[in-house]
PDB file of N, CA and C in Angstrom:
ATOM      1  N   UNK A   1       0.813  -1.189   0.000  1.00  0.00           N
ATOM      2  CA  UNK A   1       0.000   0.000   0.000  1.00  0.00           C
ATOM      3  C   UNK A   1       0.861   1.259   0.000  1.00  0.00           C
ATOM      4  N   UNK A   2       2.312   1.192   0.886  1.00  0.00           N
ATOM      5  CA  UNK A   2       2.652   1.943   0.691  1.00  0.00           C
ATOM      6  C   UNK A   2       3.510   2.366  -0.622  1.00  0.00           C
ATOM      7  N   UNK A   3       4.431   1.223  -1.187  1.00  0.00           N
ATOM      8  CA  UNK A   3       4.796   1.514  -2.887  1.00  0.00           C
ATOM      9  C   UNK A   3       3.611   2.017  -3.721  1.00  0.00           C
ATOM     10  N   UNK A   4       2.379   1.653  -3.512  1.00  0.00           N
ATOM     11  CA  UNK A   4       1.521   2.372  -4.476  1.00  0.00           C
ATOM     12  C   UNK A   4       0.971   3.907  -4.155  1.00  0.00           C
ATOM     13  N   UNK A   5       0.980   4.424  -2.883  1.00  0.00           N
ATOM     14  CA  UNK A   5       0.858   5.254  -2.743  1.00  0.00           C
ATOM     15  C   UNK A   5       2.112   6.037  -3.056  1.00  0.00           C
ATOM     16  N   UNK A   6       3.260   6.148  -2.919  1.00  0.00           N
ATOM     17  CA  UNK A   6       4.653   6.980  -3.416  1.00  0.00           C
ATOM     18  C   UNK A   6       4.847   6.690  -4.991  1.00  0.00           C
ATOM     19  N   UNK A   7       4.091   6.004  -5.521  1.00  0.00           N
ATOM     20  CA  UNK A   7       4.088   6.198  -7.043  1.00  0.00           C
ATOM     21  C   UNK A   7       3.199   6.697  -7.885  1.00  0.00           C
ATOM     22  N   UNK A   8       1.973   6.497  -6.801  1.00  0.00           N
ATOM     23  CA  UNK A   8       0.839   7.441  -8.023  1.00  0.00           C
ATOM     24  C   UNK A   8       1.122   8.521  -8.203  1.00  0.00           C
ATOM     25  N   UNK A   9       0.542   9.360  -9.432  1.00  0.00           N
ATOM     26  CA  UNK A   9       1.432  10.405 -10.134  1.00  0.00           C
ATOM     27  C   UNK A   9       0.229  11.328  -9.815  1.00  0.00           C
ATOM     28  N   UNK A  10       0.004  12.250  -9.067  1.00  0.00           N
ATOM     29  CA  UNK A  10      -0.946  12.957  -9.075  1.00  0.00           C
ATOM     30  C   UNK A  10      -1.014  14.467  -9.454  1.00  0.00           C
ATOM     31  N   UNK A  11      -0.171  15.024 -10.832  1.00  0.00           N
ATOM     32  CA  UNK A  11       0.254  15.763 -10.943  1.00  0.00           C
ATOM     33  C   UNK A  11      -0.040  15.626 -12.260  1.00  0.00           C
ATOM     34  N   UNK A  12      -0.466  17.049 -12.599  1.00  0.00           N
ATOM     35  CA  UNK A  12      -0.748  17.125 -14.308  1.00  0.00           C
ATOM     36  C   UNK A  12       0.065  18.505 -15.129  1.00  0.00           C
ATOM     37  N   UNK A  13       0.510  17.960 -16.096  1.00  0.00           N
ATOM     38  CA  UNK A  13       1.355  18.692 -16.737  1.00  0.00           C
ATOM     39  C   UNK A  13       0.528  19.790 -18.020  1.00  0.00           C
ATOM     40  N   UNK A  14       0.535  20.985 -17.893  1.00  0.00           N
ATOM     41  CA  UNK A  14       0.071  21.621 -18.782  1.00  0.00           C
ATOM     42  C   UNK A  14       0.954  23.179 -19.372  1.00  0.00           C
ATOM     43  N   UNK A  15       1.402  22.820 -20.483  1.00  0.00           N
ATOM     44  CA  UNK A  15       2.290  23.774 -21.336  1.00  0.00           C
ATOM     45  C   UNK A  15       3.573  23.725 -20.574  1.00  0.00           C
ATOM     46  N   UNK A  16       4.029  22.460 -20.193  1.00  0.00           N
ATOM     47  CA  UNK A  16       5.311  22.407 -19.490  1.00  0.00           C
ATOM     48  C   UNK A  16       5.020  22.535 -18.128  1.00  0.00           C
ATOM     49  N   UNK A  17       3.910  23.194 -17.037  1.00  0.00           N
ATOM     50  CA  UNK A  17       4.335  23.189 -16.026  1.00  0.00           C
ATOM     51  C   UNK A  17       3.622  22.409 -15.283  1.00  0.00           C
ATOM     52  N   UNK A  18       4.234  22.229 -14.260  1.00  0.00           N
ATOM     53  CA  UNK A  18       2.936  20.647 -13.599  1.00  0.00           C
ATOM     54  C   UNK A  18       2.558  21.430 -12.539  1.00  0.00           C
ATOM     55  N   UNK A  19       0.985  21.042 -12.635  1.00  0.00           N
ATOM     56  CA  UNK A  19       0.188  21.535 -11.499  1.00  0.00           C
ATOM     57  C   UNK A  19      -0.267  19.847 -10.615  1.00  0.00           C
ATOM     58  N   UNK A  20      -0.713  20.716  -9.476  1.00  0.00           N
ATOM     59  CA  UNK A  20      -1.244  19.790  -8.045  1.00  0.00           C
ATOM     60  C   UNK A  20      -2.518  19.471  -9.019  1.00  0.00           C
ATOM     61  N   UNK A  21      -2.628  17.654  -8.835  1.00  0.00           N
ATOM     62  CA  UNK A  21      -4.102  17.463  -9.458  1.00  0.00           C
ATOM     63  C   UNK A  21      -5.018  17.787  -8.055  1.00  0.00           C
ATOM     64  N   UNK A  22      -6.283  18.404  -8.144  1.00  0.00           N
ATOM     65  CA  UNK A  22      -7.205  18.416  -7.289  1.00  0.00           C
ATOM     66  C   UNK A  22      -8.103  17.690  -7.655  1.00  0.00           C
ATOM     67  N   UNK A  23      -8.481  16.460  -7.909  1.00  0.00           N
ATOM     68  CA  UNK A  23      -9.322  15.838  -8.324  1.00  0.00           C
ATOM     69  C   UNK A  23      -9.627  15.372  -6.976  1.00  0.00           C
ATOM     70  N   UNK A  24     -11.218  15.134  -6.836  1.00  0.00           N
ATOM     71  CA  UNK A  24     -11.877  14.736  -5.363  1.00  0.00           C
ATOM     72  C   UNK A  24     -11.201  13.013  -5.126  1.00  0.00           C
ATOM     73  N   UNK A  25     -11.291  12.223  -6.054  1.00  0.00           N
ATOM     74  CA  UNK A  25     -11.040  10.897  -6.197  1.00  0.00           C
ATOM     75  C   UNK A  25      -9.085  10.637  -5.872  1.00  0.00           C
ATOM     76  N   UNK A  26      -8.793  11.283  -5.931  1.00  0.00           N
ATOM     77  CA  UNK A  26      -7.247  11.621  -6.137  1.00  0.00           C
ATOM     78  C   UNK A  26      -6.754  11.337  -4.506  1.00  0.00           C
ATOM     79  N   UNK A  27      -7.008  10.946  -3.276  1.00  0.00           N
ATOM     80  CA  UNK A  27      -6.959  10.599  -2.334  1.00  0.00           C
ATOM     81  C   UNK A  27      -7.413  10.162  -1.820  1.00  0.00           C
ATOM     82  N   UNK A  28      -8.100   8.992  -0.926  1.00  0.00           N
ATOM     83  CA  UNK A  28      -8.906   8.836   0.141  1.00  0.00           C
ATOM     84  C   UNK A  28      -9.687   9.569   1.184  1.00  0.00           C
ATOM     85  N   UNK A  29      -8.531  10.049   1.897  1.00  0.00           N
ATOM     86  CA  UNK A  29      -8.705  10.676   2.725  1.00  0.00           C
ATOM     87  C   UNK A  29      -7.947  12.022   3.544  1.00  0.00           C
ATOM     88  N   UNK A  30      -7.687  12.788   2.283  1.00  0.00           N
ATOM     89  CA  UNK A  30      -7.831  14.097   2.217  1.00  0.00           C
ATOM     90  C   UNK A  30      -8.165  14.596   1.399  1.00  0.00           C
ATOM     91  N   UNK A  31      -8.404  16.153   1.643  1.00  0.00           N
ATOM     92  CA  UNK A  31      -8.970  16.776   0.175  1.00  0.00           C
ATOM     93  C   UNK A  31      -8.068  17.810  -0.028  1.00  0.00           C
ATOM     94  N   UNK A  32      -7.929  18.191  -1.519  1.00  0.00           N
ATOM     95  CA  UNK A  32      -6.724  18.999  -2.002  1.00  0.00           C
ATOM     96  C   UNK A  32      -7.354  20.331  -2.665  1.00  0.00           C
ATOM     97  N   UNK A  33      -7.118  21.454  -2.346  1.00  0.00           N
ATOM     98  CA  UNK A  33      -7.497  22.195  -2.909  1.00  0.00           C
ATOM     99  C   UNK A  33      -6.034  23.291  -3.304  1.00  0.00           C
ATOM    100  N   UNK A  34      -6.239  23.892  -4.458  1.00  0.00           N
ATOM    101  CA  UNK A  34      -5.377  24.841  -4.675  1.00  0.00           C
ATOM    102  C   UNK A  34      -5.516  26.545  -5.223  1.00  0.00           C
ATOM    103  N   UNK A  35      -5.474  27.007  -4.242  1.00  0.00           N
ATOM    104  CA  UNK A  35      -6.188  28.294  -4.315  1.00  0.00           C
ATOM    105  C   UNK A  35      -4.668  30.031  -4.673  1.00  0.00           C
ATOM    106  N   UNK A  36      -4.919  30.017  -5.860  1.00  0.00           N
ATOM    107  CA  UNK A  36      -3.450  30.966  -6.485  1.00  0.00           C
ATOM    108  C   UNK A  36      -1.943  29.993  -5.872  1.00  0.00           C
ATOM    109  N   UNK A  37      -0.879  30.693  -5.380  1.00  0.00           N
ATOM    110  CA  UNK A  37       0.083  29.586  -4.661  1.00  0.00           C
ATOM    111  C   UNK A  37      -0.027  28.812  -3.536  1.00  0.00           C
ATOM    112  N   UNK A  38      -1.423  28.760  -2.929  1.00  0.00           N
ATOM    113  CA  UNK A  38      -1.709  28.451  -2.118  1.00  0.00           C
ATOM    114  C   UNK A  38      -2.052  26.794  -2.231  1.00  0.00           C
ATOM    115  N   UNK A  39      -1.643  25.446  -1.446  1.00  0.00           N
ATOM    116  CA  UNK A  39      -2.001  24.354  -1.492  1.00  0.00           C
ATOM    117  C   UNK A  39      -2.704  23.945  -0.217  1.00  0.00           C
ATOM    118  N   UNK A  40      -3.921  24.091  -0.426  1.00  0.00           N
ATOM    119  CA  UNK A  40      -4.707  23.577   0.750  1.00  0.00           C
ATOM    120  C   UNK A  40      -4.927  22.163   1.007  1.00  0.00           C
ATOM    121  N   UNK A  41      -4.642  21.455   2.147  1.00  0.00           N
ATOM    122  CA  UNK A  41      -4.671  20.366   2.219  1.00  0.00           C
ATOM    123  C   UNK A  41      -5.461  19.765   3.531  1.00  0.00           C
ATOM    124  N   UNK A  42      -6.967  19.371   3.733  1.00  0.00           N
ATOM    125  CA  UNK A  42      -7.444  19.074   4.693  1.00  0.00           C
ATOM    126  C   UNK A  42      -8.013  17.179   4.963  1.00  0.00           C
ATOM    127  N   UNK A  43      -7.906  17.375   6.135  1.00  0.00           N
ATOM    128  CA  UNK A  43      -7.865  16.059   6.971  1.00  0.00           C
ATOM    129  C   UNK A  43      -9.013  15.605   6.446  1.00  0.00           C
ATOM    130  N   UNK A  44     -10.015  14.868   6.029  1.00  0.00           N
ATOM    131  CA  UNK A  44     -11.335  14.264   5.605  1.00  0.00           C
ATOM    132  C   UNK A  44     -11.923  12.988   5.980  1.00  0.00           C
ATOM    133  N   UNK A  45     -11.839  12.655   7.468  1.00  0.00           N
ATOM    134  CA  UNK A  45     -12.345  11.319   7.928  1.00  0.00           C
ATOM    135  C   UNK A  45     -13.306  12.344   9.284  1.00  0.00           C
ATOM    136  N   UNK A  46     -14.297  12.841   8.517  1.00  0.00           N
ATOM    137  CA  UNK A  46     -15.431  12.969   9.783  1.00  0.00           C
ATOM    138  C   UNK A  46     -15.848  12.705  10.748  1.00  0.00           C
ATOM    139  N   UNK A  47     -16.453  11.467  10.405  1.00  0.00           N
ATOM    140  CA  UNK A  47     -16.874  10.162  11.294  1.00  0.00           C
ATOM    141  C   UNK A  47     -16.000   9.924  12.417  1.00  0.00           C
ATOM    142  N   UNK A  48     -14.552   9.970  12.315  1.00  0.00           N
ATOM    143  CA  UNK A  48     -13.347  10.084  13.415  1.00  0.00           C
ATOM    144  C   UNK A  48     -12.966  11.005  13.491  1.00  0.00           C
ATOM    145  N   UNK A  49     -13.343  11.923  13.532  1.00  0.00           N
ATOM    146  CA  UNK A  49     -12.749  13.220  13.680  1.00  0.00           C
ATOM    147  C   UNK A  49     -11.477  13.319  13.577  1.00  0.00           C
ATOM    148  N   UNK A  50     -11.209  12.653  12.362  1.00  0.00           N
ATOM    149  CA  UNK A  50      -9.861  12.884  11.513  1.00  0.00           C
ATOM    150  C   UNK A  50      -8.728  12.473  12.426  1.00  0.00           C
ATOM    151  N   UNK A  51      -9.253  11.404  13.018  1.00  0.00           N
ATOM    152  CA  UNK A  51      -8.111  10.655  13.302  1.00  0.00           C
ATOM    153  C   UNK A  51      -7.645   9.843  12.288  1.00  0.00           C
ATOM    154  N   UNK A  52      -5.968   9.787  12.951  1.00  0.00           N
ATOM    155  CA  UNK A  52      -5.235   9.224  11.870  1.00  0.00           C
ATOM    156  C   UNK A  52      -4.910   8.109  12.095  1.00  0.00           C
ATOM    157  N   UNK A  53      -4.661   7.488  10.623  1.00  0.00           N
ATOM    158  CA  UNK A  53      -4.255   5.767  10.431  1.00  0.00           C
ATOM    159  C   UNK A  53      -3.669   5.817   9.427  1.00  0.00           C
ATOM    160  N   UNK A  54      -2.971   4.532   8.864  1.00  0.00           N
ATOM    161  CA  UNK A  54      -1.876   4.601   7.960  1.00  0.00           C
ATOM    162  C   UNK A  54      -2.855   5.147   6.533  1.00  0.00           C
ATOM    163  N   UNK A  55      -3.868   5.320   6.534  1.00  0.00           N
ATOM    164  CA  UNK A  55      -4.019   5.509   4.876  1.00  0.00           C
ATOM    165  C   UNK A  55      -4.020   7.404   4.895  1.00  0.00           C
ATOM    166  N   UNK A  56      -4.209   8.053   6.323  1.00  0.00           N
ATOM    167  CA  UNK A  56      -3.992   9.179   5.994  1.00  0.00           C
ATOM    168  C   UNK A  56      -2.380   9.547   5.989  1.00  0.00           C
ATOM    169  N   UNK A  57      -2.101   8.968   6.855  1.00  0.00           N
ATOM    170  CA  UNK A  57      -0.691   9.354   6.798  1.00  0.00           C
ATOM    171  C   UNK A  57      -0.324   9.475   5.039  1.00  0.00           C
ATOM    172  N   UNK A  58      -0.516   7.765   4.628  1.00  0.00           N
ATOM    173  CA  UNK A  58      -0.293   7.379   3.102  1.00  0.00           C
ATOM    174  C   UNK A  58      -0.507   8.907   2.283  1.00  0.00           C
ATOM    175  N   UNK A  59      -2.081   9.525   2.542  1.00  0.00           N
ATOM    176  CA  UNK A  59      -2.308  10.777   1.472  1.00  0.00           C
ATOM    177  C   UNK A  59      -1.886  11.463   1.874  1.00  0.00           C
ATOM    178  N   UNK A  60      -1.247  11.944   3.120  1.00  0.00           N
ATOM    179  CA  UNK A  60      -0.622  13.523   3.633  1.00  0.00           C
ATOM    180  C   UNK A  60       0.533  13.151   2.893  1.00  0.00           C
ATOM    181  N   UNK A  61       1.335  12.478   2.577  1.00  0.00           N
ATOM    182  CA  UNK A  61       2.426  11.864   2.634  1.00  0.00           C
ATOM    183  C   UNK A  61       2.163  12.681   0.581  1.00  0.00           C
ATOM    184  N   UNK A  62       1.679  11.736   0.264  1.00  0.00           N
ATOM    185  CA  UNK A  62       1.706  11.936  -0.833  1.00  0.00           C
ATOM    186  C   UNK A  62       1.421  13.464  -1.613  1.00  0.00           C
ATOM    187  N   UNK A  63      -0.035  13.856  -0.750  1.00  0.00           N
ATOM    188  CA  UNK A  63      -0.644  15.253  -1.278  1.00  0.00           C
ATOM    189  C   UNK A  63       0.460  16.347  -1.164  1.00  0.00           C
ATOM    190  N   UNK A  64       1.354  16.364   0.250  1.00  0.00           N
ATOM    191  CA  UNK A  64       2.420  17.486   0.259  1.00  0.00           C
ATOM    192  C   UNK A  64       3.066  16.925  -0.805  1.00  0.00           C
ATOM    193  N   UNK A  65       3.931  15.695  -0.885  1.00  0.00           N
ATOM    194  CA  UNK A  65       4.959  15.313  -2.289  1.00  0.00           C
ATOM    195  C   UNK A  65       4.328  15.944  -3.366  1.00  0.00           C
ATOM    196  N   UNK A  66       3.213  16.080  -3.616  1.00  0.00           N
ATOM    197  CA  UNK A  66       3.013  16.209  -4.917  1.00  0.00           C
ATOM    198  C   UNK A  66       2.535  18.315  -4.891  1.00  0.00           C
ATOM    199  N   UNK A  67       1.609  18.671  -3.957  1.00  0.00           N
ATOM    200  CA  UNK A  67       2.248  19.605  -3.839  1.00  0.00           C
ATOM    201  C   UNK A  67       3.282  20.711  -4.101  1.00  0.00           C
ATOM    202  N   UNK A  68       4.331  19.757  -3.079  1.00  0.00           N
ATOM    203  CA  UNK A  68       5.822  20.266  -3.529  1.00  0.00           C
ATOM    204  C   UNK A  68       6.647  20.155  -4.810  1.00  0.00           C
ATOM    205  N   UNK A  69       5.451  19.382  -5.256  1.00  0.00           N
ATOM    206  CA  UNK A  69       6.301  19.221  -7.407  1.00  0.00           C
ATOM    207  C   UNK A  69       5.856  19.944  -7.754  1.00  0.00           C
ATOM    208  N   UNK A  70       4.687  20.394  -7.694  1.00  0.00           N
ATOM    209  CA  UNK A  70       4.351  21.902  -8.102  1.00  0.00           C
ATOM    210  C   UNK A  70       4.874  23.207  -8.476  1.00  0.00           C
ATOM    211  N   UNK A  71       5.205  23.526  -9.483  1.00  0.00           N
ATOM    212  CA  UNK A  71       6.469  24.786  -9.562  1.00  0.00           C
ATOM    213  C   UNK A  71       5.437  25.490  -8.801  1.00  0.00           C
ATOM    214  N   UNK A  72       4.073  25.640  -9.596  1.00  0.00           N
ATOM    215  CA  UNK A  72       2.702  26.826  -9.300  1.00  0.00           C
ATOM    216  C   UNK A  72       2.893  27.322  -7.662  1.00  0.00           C
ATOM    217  N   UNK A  73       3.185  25.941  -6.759  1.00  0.00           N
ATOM    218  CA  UNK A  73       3.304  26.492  -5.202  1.00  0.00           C
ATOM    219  C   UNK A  73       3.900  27.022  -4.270  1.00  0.00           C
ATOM    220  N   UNK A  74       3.442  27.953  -3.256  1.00  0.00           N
ATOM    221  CA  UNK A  74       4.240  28.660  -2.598  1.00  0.00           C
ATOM    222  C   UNK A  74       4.439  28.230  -1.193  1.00  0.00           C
ATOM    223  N   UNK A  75       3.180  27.809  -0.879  1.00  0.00           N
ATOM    224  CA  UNK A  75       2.773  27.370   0.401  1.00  0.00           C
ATOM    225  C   UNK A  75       1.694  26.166   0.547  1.00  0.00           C
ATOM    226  N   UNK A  76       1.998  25.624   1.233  1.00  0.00           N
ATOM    227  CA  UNK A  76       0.950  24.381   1.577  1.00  0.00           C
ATOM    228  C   UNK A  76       0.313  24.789   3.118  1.00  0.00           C
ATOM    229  N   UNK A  77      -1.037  24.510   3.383  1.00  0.00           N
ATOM    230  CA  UNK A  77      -1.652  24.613   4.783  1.00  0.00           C
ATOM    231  C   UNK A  77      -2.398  23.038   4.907  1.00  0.00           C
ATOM    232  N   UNK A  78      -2.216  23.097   5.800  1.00  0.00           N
ATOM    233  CA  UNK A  78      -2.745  21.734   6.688  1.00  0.00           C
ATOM    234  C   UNK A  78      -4.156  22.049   7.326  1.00  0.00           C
ATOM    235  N   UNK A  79      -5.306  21.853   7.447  1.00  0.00           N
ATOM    236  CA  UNK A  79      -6.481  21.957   8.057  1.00  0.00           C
ATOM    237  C   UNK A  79      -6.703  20.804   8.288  1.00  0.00           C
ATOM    238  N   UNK A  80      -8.233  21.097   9.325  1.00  0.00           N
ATOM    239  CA  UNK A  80      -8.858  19.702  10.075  1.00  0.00           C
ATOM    240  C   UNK A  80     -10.239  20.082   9.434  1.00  0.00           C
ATOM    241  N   UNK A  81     -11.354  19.867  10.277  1.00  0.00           N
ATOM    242  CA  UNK A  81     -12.529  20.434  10.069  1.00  0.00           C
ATOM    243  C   UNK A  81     -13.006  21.324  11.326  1.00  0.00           C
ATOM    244  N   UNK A  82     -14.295  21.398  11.033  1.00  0.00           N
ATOM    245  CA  UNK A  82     -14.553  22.742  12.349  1.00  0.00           C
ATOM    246  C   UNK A  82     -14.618  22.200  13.203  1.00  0.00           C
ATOM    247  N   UNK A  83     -14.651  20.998  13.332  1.00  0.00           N
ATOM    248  CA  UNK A  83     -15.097  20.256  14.801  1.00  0.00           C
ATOM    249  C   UNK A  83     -13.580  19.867  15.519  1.00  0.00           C
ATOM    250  N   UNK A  84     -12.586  19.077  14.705  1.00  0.00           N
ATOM    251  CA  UNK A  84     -11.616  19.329  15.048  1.00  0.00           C
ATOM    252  C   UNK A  84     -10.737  18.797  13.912  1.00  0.00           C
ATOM    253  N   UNK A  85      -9.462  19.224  14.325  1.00  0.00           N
ATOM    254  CA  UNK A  85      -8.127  19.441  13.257  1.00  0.00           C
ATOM    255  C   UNK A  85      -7.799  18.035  13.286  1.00  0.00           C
ATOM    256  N   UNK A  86      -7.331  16.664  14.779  1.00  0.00           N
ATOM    257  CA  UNK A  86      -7.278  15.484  14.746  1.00  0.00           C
ATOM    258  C   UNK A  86      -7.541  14.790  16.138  1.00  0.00           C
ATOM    259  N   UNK A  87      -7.978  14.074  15.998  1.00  0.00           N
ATOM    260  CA  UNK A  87      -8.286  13.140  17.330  1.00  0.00           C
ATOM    261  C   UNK A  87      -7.432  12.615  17.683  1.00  0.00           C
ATOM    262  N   UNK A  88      -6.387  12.370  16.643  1.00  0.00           N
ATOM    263  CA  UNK A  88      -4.981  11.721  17.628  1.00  0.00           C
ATOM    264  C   UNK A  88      -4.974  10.224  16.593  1.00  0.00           C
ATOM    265  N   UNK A  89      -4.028   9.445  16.794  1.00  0.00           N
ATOM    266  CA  UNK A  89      -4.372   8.090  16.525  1.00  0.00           C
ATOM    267  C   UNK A  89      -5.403   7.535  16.596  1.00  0.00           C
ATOM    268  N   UNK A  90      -6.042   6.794  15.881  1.00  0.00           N
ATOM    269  CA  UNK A  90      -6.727   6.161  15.332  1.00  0.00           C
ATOM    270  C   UNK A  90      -6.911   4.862  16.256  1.00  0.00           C
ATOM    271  N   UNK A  91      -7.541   4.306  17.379  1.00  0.00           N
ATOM    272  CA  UNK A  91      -7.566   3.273  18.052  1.00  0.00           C
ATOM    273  C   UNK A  91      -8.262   2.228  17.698  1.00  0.00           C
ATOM    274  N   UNK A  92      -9.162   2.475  16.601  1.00  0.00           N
ATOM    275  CA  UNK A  92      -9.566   1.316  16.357  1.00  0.00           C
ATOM    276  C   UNK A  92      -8.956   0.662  15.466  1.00  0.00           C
ATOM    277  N   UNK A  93      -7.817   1.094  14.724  1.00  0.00           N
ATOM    278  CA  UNK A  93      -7.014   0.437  13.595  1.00  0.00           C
ATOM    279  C   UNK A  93      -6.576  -0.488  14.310  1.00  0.00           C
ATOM    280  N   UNK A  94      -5.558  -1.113  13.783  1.00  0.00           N
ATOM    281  CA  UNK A  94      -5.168  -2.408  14.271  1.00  0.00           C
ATOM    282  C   UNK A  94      -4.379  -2.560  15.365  1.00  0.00           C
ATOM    283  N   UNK A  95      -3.577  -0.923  15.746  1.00  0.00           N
ATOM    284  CA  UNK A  95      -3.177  -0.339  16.732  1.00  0.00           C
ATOM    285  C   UNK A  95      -1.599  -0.009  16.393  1.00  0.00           C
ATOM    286  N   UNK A  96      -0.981  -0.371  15.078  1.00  0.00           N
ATOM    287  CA  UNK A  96       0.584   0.041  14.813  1.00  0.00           C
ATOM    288  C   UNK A  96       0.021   1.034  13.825  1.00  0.00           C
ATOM    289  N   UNK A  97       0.819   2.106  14.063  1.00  0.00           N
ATOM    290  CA  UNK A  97       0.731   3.555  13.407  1.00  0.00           C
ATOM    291  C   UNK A  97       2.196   3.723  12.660  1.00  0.00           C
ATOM    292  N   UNK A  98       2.456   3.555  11.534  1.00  0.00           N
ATOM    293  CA  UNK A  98       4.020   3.785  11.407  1.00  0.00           C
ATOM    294  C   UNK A  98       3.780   4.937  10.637  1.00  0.00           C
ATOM    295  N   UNK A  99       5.034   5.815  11.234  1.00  0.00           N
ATOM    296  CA  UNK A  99       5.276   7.108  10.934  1.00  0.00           C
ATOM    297  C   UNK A  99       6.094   7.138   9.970  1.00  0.00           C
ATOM    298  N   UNK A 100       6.233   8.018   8.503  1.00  0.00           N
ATOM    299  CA  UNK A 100       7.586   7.956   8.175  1.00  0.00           C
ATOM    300  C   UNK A 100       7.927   9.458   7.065  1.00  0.00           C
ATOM    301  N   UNK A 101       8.897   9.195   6.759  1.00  0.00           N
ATOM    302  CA  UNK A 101       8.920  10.991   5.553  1.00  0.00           C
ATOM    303  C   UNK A 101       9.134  10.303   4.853  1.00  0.00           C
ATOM    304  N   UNK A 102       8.968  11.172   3.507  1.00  0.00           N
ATOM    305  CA  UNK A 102       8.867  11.191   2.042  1.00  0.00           C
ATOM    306  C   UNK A 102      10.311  12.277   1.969  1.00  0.00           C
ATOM    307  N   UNK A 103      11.700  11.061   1.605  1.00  0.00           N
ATOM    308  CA  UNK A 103      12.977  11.722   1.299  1.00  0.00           C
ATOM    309  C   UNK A 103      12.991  12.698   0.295  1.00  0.00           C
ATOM    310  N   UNK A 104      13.216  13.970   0.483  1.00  0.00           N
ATOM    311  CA  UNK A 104      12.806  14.946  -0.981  1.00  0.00           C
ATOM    312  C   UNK A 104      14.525  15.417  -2.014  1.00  0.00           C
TER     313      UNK A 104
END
């Protein structure tokens, strides 16, 4: 899960320059928005109040990487929702959380 997530290409190339794809389908569980240099990037598991488990990690992981290929970007922001930003780990997962970076 995780080789397929560090290889999908979520980045579209137009007249040479590659932009952040924002497509809704384009993550699980975050949503990408890109507003002038701005890369908005919010948490999207409601139901848990955006607690985290390996598949968000997987799209944060990826949405900043791709993001950051972005010539277009200046800045990336991180949001939650109004209720809250994260609940913390995820306890009902299986209970191993592995953390890791994306070497740039």
């Amino acid at each position: 899960m995780i080789r397929k997530a560090l290889t999908r290409n979520f980045l579209t190339v137009i007249n040479g320059v590659r932009l952040l794809n924002v497509d809704a389908a384009a993550y699980e569980t975050v949503l990408v928005e890109k507003r002038e240099k701005v890369a908005l990037i919010q948490l999207n598991r409601p139901k848990a109040l955006n607690s985290i488990n390996l598949q968000v990690i997987e799209d944060l992981n990826a949405a900043v990487k791709d993001a950051n290929s972005d010539s277009d970007i200046g800045a990336i922001v991180l949001t939650g929702s109004k209720k809250a930003f994260a609940a913390g780990a995820d306890i009902k997962d299986d209970g191993t959380i592995i953390f890791f970076l994306i070497p740039t």
